[in-house]
Structure formats: structure tokens, C-alpha cells
C-alpha atoms as a PDB file:
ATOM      1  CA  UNK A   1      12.656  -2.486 -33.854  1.00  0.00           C
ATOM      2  CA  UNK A   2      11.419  -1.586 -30.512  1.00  0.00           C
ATOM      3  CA  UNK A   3      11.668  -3.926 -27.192  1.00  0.00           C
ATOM      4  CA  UNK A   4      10.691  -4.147 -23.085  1.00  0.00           C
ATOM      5  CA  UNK A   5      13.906  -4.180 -21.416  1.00  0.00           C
ATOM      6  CA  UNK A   6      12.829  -7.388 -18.599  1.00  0.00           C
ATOM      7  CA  UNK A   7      16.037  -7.536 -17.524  1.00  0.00           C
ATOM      8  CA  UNK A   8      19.793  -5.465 -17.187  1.00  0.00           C
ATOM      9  CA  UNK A   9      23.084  -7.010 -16.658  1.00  0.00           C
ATOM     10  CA  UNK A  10      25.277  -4.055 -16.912  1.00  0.00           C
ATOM     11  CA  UNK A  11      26.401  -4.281 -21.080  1.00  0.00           C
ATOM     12  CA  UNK A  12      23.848  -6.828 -21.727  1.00  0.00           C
ATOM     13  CA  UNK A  13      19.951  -6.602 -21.658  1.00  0.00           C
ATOM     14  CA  UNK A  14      16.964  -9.122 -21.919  1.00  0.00           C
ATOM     15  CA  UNK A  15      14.050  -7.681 -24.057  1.00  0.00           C
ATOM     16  CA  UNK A  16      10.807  -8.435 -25.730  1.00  0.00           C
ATOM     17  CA  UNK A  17      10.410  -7.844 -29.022  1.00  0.00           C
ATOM     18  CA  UNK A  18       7.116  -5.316 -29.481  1.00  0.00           C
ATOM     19  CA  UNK A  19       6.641  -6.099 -33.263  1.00  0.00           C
ATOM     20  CA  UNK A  20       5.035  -9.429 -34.451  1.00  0.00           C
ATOM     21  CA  UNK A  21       6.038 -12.524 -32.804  1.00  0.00           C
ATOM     22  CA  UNK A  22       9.773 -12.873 -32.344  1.00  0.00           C
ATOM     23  CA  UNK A  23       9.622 -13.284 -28.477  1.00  0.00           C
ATOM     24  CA  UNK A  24      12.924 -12.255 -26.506  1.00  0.00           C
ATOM     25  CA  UNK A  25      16.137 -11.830 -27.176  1.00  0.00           C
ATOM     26  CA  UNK A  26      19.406 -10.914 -25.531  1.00  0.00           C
ATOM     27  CA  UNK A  27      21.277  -7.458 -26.558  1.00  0.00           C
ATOM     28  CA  UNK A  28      24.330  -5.888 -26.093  1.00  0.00           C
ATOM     29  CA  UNK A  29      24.340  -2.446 -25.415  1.00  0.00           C
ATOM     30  CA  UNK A  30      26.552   0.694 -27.928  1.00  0.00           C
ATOM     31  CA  UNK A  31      29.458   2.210 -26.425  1.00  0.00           C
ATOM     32  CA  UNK A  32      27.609   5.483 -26.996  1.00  0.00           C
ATOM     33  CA  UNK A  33      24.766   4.647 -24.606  1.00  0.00           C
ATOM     34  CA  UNK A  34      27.247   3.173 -21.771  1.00  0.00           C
ATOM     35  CA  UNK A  35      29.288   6.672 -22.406  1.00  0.00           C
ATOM     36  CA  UNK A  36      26.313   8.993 -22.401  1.00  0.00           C
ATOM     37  CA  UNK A  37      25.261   7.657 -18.670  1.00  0.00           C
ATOM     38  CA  UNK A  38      28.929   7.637 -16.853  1.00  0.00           C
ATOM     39  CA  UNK A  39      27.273   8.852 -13.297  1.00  0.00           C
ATOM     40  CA  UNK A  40      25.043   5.414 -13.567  1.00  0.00           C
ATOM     41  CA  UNK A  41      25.735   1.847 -13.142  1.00  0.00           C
ATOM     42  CA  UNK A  42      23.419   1.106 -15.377  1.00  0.00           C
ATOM     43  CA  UNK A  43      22.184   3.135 -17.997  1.00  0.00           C
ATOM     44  CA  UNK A  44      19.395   0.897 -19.343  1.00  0.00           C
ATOM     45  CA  UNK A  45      17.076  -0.468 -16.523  1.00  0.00           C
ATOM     46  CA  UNK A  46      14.152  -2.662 -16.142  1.00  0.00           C
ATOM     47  CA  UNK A  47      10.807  -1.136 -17.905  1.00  0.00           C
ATOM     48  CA  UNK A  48      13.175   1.365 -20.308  1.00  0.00           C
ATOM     49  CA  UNK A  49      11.392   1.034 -23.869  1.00  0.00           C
ATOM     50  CA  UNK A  50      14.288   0.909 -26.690  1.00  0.00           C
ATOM     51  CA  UNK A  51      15.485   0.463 -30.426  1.00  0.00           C
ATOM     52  CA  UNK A  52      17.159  -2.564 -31.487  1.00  0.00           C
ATOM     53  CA  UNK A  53      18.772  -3.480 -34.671  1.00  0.00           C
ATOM     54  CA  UNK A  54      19.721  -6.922 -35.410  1.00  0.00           C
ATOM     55  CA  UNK A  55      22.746  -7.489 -37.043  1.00  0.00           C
ATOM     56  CA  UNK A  56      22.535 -10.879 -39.619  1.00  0.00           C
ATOM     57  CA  UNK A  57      26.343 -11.920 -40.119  1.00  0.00           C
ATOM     58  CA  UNK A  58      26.918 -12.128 -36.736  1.00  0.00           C
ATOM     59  CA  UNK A  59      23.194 -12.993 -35.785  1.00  0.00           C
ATOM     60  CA  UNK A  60      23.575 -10.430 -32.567  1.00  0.00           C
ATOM     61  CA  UNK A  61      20.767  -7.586 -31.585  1.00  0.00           C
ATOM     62  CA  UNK A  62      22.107  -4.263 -30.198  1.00  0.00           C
ATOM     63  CA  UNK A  63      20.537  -1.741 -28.010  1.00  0.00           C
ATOM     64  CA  UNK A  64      20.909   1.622 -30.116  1.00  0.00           C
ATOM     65  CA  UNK A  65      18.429   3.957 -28.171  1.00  0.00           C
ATOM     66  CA  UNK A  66      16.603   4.245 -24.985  1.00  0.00           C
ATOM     67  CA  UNK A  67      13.090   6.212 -25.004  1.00  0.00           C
ATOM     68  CA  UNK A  68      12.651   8.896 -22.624  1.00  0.00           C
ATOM     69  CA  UNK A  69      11.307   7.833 -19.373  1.00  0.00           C
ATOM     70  CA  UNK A  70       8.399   8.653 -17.618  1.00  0.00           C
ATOM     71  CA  UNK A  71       9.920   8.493 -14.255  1.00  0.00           C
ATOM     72  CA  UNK A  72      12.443   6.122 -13.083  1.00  0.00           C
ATOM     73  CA  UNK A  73      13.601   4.874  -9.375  1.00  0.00           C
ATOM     74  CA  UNK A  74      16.863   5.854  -8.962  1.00  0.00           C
ATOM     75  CA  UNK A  75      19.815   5.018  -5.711  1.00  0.00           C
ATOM     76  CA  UNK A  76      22.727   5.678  -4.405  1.00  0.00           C
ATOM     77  CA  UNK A  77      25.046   2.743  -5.507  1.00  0.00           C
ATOM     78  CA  UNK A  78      26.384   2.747  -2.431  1.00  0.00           C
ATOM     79  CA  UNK A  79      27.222   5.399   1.151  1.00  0.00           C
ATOM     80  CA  UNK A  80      30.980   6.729  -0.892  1.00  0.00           C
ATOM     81  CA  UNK A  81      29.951   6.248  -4.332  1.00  0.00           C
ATOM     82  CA  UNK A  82      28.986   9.003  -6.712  1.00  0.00           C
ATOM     83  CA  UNK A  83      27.297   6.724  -9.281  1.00  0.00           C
ATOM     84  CA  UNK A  84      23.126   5.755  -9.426  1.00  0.00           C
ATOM     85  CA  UNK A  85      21.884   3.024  -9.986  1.00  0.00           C
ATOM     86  CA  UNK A  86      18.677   2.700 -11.506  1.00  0.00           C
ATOM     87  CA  UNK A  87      16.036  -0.039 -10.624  1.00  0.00           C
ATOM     88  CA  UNK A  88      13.393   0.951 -12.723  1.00  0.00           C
ATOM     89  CA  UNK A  89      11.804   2.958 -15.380  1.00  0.00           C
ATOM     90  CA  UNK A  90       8.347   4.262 -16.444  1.00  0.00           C
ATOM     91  CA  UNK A  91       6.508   2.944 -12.943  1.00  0.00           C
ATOM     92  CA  UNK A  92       2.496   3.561 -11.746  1.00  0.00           C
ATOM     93  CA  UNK A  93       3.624   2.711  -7.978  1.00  0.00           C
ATOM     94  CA  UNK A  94       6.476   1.546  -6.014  1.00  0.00           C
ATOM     95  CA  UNK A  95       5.136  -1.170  -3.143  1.00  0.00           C
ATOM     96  CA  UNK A  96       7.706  -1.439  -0.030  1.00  0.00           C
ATOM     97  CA  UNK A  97       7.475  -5.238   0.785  1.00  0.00           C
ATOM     98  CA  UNK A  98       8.587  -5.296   4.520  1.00  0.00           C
ATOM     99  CA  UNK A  99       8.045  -7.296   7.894  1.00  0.00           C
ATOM    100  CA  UNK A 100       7.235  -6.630  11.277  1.00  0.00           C
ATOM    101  CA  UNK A 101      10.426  -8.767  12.283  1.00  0.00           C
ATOM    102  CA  UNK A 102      12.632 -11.188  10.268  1.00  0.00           C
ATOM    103  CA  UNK A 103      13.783  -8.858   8.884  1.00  0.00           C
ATOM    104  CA  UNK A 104      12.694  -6.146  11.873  1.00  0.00           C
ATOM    105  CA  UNK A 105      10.781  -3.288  10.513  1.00  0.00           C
ATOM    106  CA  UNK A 106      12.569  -0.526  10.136  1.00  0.00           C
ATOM    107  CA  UNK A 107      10.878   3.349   9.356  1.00  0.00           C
ATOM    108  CA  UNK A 108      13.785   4.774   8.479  1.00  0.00           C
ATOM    109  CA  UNK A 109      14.654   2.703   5.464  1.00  0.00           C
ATOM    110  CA  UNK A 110      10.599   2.809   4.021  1.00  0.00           C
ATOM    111  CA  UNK A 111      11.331   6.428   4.491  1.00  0.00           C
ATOM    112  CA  UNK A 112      14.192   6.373   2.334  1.00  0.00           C
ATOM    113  CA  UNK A 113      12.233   4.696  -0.920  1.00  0.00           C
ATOM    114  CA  UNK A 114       9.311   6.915   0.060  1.00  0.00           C
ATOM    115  CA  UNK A 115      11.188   9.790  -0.089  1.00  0.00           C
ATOM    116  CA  UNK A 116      12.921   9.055  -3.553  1.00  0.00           C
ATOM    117  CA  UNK A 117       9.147   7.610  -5.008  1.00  0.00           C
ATOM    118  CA  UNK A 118       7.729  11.134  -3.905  1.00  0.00           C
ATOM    119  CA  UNK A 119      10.682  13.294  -5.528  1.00  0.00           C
ATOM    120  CA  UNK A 120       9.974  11.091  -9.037  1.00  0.00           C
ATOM    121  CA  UNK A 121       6.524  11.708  -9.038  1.00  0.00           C
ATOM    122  CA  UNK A 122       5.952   7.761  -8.476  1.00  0.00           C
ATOM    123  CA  UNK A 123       2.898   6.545  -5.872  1.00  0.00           C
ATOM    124  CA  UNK A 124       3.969   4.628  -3.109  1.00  0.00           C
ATOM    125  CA  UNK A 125       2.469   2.191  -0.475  1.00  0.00           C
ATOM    126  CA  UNK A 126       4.121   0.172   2.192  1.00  0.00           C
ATOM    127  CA  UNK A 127       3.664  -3.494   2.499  1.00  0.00           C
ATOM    128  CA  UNK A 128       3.579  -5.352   5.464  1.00  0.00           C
ATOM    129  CA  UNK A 129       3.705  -9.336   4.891  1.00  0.00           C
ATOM    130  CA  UNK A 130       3.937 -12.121   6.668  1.00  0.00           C
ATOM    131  CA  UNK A 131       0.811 -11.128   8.781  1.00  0.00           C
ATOM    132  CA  UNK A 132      -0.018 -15.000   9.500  1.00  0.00           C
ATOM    133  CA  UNK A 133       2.755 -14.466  12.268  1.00  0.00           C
ATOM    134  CA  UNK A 134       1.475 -12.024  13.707  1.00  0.00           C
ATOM    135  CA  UNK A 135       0.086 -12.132  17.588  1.00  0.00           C
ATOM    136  CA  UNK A 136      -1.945  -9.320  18.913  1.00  0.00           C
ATOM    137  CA  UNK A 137       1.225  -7.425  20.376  1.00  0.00           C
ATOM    138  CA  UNK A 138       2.213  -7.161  16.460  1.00  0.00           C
ATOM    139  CA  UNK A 139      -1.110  -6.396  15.138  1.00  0.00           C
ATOM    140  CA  UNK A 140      -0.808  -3.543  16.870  1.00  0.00           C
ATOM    141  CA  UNK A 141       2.179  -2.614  16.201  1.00  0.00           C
ATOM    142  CA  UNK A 142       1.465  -3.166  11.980  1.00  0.00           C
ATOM    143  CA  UNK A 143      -1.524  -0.959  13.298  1.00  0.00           C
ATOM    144  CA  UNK A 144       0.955   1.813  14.403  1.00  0.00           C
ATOM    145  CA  UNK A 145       3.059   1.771  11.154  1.00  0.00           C
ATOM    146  CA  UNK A 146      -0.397   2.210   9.044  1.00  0.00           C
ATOM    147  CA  UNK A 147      -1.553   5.487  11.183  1.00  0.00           C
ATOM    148  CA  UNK A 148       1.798   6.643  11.087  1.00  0.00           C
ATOM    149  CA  UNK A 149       1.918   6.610   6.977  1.00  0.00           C
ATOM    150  CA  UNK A 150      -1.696   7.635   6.604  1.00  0.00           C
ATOM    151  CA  UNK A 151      -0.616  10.983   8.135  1.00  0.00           C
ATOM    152  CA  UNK A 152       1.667  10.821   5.269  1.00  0.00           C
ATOM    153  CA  UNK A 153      -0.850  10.088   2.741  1.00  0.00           C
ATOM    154  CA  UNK A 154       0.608   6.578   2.112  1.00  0.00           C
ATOM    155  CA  UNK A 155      -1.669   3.653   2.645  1.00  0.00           C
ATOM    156  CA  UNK A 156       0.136   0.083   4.333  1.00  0.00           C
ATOM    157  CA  UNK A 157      -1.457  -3.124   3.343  1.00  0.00           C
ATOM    158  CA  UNK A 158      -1.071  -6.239   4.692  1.00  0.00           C
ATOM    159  CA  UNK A 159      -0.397  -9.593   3.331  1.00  0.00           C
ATOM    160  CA  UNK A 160       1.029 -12.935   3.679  1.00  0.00           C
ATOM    161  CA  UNK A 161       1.462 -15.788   1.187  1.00  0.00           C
ATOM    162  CA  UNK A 162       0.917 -18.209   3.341  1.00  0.00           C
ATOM    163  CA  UNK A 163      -2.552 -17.641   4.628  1.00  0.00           C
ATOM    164  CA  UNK A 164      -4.048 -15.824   1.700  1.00  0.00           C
ATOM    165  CA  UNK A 165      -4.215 -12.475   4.164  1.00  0.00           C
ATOM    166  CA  UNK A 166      -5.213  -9.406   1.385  1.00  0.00           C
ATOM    167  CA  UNK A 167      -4.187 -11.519  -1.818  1.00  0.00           C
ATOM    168  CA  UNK A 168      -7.043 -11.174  -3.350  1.00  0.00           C
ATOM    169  CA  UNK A 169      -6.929  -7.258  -3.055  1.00  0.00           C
ATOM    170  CA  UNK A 170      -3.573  -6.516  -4.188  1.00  0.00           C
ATOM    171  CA  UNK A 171      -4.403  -9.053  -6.548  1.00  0.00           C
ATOM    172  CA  UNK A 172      -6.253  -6.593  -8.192  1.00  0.00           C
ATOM    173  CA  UNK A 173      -4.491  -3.649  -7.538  1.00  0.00           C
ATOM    174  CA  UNK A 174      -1.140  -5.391  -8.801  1.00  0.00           C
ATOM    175  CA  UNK A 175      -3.020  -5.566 -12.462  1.00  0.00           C
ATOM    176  CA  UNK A 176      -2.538  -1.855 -12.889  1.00  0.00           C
ATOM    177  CA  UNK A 177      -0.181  -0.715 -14.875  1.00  0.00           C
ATOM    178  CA  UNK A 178       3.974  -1.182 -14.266  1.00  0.00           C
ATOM    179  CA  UNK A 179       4.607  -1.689 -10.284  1.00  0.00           C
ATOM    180  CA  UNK A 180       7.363  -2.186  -8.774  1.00  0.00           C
ATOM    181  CA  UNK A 181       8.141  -4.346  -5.696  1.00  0.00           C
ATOM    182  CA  UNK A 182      11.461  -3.166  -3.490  1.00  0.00           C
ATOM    183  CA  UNK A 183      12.623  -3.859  -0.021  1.00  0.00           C
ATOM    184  CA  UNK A 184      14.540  -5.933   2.334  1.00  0.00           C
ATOM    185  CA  UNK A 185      15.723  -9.651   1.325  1.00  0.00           C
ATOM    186  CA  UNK A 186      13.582 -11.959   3.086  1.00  0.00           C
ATOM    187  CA  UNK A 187      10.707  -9.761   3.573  1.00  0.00           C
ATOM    188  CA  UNK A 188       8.830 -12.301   0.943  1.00  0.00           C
ATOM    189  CA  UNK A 189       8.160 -10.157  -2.378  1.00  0.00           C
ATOM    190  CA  UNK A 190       8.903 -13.340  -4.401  1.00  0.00           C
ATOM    191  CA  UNK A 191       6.731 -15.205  -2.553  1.00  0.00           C
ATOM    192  CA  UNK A 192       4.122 -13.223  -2.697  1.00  0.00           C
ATOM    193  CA  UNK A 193       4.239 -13.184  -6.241  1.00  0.00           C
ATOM    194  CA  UNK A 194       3.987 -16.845  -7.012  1.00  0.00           C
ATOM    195  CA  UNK A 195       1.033 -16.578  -4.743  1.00  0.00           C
ATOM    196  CA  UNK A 196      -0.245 -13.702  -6.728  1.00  0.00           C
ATOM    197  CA  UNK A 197       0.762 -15.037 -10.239  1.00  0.00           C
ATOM    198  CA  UNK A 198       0.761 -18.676  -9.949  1.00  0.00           C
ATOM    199  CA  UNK A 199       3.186 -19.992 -12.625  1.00  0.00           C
ATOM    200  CA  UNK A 200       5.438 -17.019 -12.072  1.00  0.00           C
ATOM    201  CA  UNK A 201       8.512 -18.865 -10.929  1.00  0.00           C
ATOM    202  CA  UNK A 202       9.952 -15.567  -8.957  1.00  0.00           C
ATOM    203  CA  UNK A 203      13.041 -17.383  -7.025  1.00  0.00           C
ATOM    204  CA  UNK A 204      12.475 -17.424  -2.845  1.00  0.00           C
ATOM    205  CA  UNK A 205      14.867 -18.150   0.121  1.00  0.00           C
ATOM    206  CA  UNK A 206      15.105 -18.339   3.565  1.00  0.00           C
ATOM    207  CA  UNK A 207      16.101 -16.036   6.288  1.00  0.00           C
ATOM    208  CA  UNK A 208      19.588 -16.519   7.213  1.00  0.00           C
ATOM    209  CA  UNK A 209      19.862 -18.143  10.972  1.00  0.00           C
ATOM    210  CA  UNK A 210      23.082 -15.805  11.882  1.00  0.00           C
ATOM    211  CA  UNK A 211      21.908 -12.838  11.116  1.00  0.00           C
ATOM    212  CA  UNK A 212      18.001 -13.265  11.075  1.00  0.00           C
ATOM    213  CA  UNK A 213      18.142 -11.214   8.096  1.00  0.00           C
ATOM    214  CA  UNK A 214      17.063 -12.094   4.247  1.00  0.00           C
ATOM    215  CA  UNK A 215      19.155 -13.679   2.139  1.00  0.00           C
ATOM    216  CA  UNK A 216      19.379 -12.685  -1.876  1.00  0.00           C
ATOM    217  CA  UNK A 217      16.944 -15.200  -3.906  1.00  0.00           C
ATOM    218  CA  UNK A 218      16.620 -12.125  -6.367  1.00  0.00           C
ATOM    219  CA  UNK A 219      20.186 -11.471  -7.778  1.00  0.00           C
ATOM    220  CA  UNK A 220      18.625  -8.827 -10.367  1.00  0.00           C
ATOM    221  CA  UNK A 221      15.436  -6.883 -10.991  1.00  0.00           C
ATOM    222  CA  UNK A 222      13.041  -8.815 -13.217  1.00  0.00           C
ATOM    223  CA  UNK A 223      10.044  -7.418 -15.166  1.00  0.00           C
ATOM    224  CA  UNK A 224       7.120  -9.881 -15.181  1.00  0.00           C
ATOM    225  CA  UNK A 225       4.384  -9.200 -17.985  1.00  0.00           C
ATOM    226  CA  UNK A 226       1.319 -10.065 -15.543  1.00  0.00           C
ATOM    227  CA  UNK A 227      -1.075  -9.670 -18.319  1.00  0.00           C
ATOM    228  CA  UNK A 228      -2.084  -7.168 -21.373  1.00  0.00           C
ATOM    229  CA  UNK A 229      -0.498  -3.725 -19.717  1.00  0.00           C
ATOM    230  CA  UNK A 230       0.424  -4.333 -17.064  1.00  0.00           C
ATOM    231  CA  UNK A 231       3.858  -6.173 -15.219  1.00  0.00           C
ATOM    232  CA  UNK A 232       5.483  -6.430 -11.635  1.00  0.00           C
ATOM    233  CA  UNK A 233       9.052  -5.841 -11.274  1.00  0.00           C
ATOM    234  CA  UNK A 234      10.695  -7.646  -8.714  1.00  0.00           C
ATOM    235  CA  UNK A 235      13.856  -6.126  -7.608  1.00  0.00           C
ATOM    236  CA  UNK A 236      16.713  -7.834  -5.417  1.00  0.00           C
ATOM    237  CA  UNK A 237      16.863  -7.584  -2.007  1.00  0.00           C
ATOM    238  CA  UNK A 238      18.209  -3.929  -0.598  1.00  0.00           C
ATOM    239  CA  UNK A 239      20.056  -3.556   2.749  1.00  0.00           C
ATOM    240  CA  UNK A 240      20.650   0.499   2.518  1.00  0.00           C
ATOM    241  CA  UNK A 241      18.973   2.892   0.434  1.00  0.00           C
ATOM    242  CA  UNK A 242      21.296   5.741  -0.617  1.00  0.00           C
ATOM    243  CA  UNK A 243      19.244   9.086  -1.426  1.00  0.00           C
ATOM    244  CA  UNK A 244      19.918  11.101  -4.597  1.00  0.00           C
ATOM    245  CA  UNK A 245      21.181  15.061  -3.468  1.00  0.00           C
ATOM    246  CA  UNK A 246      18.070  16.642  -2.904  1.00  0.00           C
ATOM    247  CA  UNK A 247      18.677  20.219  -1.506  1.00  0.00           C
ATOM    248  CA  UNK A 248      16.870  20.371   2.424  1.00  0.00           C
ATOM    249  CA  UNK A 249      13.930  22.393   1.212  1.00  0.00           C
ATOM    250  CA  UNK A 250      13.191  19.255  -1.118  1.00  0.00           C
ATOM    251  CA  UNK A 251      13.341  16.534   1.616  1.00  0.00           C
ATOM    252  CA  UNK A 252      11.137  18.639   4.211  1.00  0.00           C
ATOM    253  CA  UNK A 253       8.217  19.177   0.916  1.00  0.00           C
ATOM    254  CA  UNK A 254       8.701  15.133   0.300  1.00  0.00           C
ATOM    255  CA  UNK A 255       7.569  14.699   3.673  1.00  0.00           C
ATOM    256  CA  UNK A 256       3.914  15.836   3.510  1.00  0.00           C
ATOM    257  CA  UNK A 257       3.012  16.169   6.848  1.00  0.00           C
ATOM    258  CA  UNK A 258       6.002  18.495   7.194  1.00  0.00           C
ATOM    259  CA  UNK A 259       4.709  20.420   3.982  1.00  0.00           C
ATOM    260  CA  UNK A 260       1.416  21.043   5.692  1.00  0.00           C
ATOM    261  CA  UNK A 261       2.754  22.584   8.645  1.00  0.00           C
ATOM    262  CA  UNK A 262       6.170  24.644   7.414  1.00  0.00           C
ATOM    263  CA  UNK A 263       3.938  27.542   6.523  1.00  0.00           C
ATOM    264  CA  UNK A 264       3.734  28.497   9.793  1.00  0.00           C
ATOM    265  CA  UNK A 265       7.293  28.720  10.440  1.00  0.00           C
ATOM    266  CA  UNK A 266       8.411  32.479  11.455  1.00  0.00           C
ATOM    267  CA  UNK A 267      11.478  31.822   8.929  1.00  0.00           C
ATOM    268  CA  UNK A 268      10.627  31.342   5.418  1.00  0.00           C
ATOM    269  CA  UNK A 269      13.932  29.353   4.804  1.00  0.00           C
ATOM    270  CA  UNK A 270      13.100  27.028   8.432  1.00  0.00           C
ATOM    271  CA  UNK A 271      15.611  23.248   8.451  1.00  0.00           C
ATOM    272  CA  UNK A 272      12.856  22.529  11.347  1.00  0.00           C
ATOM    273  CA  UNK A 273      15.906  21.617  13.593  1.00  0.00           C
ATOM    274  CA  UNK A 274      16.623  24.285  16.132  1.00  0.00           C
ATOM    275  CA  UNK A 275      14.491  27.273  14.347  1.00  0.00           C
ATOM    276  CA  UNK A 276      12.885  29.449  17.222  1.00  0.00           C
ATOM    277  CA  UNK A 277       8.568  29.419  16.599  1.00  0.00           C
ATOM    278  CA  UNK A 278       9.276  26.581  14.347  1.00  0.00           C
ATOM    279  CA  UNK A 279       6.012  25.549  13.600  1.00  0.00           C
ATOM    280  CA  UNK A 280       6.985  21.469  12.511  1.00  0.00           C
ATOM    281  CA  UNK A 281       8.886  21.231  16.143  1.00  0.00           C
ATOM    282  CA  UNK A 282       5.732  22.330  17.404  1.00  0.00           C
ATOM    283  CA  UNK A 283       3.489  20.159  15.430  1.00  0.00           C
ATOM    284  CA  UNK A 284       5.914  16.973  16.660  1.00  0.00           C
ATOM    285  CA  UNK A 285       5.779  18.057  20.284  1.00  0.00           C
ATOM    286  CA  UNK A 286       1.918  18.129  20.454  1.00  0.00           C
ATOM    287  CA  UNK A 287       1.942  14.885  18.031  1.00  0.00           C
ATOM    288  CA  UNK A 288       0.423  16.076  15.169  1.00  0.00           C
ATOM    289  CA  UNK A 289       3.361  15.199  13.162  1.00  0.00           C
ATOM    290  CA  UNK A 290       4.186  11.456  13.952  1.00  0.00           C
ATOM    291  CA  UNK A 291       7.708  11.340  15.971  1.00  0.00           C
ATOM    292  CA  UNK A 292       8.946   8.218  13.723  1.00  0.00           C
ATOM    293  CA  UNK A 293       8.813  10.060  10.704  1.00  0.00           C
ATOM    294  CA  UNK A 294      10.547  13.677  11.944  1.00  0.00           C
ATOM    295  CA  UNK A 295      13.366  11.657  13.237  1.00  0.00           C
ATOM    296  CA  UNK A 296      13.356   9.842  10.012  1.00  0.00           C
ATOM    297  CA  UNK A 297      13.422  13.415   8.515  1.00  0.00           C
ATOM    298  CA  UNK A 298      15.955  14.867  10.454  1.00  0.00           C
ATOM    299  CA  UNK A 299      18.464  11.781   9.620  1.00  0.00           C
ATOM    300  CA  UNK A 300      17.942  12.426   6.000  1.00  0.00           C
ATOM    301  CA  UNK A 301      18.542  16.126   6.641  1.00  0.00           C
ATOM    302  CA  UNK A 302      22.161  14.861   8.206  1.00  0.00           C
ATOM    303  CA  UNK A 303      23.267  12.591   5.201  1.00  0.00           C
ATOM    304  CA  UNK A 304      23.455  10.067   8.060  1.00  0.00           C
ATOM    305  CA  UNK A 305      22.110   6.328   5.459  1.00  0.00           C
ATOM    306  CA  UNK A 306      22.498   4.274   7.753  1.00  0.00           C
ATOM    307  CA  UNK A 307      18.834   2.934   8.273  1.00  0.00           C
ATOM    308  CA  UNK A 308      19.986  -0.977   7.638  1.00  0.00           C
END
């Protein structure tokens, strides 16, 4: 029998049933599968289609396959660590919930998830909530950010739960197929979903008073069926994004505003960092490449994941 996998905790899995009207079910996953995926933390993630087989004397369902994936979003598990782990599998788009401040916006990091949604093939937009706080100084600023990532060929929205700010738009773009919904903790994904999806029940929090930063209300990514085809999944909270080993002529085609202008370059194998008649350095310089992003670029370039 084949499932949804809604949920992954490590060995264990929640699924819906696909076949007639047996709702969903818990399942442990076969040695073989855990074995087969030793580099990941989890080798069945939210939105992975599998088999099951029930088993009647001890009344437990296994996980026995995994279907090949579309795409999938995959991390670092941490800065030292060798292992992945996998958020999500067989996405439309990957949304990058952020705020202007609590938490503080930070390019770097939506650069990060941008970066990785670009190298899977995955659409990405950038979404910045909690507009209802917003004076005109920030307006502007949430201005900035959106001509910065239009350059990039990445649209920003804005939202807040509160006020009803673009709801009713992503709303409607939301319906479309498997998204999923990544960033900071405290930016306000959950919320926004229960304003979305009333009846959801996506757990919220608070932002913490020491460190003005998020604390976890989402302790592990949840798919949402949000109606016939389509689903949110709402993924915990993420301090650091690790990126995958992508070789440097990867990361610099990833960014396309570098892409459009390496061609130029007087060395066909050009880093962009201290290449004479480099035509990127040239492009930042006269700002036709946005500085936020080339720095953003050249950190990536470095290994330095810090962007917190």
C-alpha cells in the first residue's frame, strides 16, 4: 500500500494511507532503508511517497520503499557534520518566511536556502511578515530587500497575520501544489498559516526577551493537506543553513545575476574574487550587481556558514 509521509521522526514516520479510507497511521522504518541513506539523518522526509505493508500479528505498518523524488531540500546537519538532513521532498516552491527585525533580517541566510532551492531545481520567493510593524524607515528598507532579489529573479512578498497584509494573495498562491515554508523561529510561518488555513492548528510562540530571537513552536516539519493537491509544509525553526558541496563554478551559476555577467570575464575559469578584467567585480562596482548579494556570494565561496 502506498502513503504521504506528513511527518519523520528519525525510525518512525506519520503517513496517509492513499488507498480507500484507512486515514493515518504510524510506521516504522526497515533496517535496509536506514542503511541505504548512512550520509542522512533522515532518510525518509516530509512529502516522500512510499510502500507500506501492514503486518496483522503484531498489528504494526512498516515503511518498505521510498519513491524516487522529484527534488528534495536538503542541509547541512550542522557546520562539522558530514551528514544531510533532508526537510522535504517532491516541492513546487520553497517560501523564506523572514522579518525585518525580531528576528533581524539577515541576506546572507535567505541566500543560503536560495542557493540550495536553485541547485534542486525548486522555485523560491522570500517572505517578509510582520509588515503591520512596519514604519516608513522599514518600508523602505522591505523595499530594498525586494529590488535586491528581483535582480535575482526572486520575487519578496509581504505579509502579516495580524492585519490581513497580502493574505488573500498568497492565499491563493499557497493552493498550488506542495510548498514549503522555512526560515528563522519567530519569523511567524505558523502564524501565518492558521491565518491562511483557519482550523490548521500549526503551533506558535513568542520571541524570546534575551535574545530577541524566535523560539521553536515547530519541533518537526509537518505536511498539511490544504486541499485536493495541494499541502504546506511547515518546517521548524532554522538558525544556520549549512550548504551541500557545490563546486565554485556551481555557486557563482546559482546566483543569476552573477550568471548574466561571468561571460565577460577575460578567464573562462573566473572565482570573481581578485580576477584582473573580471567582469562581476565590475558589474558590483558600477551596481549592476547588488553589493548584498556578491558579499553573500563571496562568503559562500569561503565555506564561511555563519549567516545566524
Amino acid at each position: 500500500m502506498k502513503g504521504l509521509v506528513l511527518e519523520s521522526h528519525g525510525q518512525r514516520v506519520t503517513v496517509r494511507l492513499q488507498a480507500g479510507d484507512q486515514g493515518v497511521v504510524q510506521a516504522l522504518l526497515r533496517g535496509k532503508i536506514r542503511l541505504q541513506n548512512l550520509k542522512s539523518t533522515n532518510p525518509v522526509c516530509c512529502g516522500d511517497l512510499v510502500e507500506l505493508c501492514y503486518e496483522p500479528k503484531t498489528g504494526n505498518w512498516t515503511v518498505e520503499g521510498v519513491a524516487e523524488r522529484r527534488n528534495h531540500m536538503v542541509r547541512k546537519a550542522t557546520n562539522l557534520s558530514k551528514q544531510t538532513h533532508a526537510l522535504a521532498a517532491n516541492l513546487d516552491r520553497v517560501w523564506v518566511v523572514c522579518s525585518l527585525f525580531e528576528p533581524k533580517f539577515s541576506g546572507g541566510f535567505v541566500d543560503r536556502i536560495a542557493l540550495t532551492a536553485a541547485a534542486f531545481g525548486i522555485p523560491c520567493r522570500v517572505l517578509l511578515n510582520k509588515s503591520d510593524r512596519w514604519n516608513e524607515e522599514a518600508r523602505s528598507t522591505a523595499e530594498h530587500w525586494r529590488e535586491v532579489y528581483a535582480a535575482a529573479g526572486i520575487e519578496v512578498w509581504f505579509s502579516s497575520a495580524l492585519s490581513g497584509d497580502g493574505l488573500h494573495e498568497l492565499a491563493v498562491a499557497m493552493n498550488e501544489g506542495t510548498q514549503l515554508l522555512t526560515g528563522y523561529s519567530g519569523a511567524g510561518k505558523s502564524s501565518l498559516l492558521n491565518a491562511l488555513f483557519p482550523g490548521l492548528g500549526a503551533a506558535t510562540g513568542a520571541i524570546s526577551e534575551s535574545s530577541r530571537k524566535g523560539t521553536h513552536t515547530t519541533t518537526t516539519a509537518t505536511l498539511y493537506e490544504t486541499g485536493t493537491g495541494s499541502a504546506i509544509i511547515d518546517s521548524p525553526g532554522i538558525k544556520e543553513w549549512g550548504i551541500l558541496d557545490l563546486e565554485p563554478y556551481e555557486i557563482a551559476y546559482h546566483f543569476p545575476e552573477i550568471r548574466e555577467h561571468a561571460p565577460a570575464c577575460r578567464y573562462p575559469n573566473c572565482s570573481h574574487t581578485h580576477e584582473p578584467h573580471c567582469a562581476v567585480q565590475l558589474a558590483v562596482q558600477d551596481q549592476r550587481i547588488h553589493h548584498e548579494r556578491f558579499v553573500s556570494y563571496l562568503s559562500i565561496l569561503t565555506n564561511d556558514d555563519q549567516h545566524h
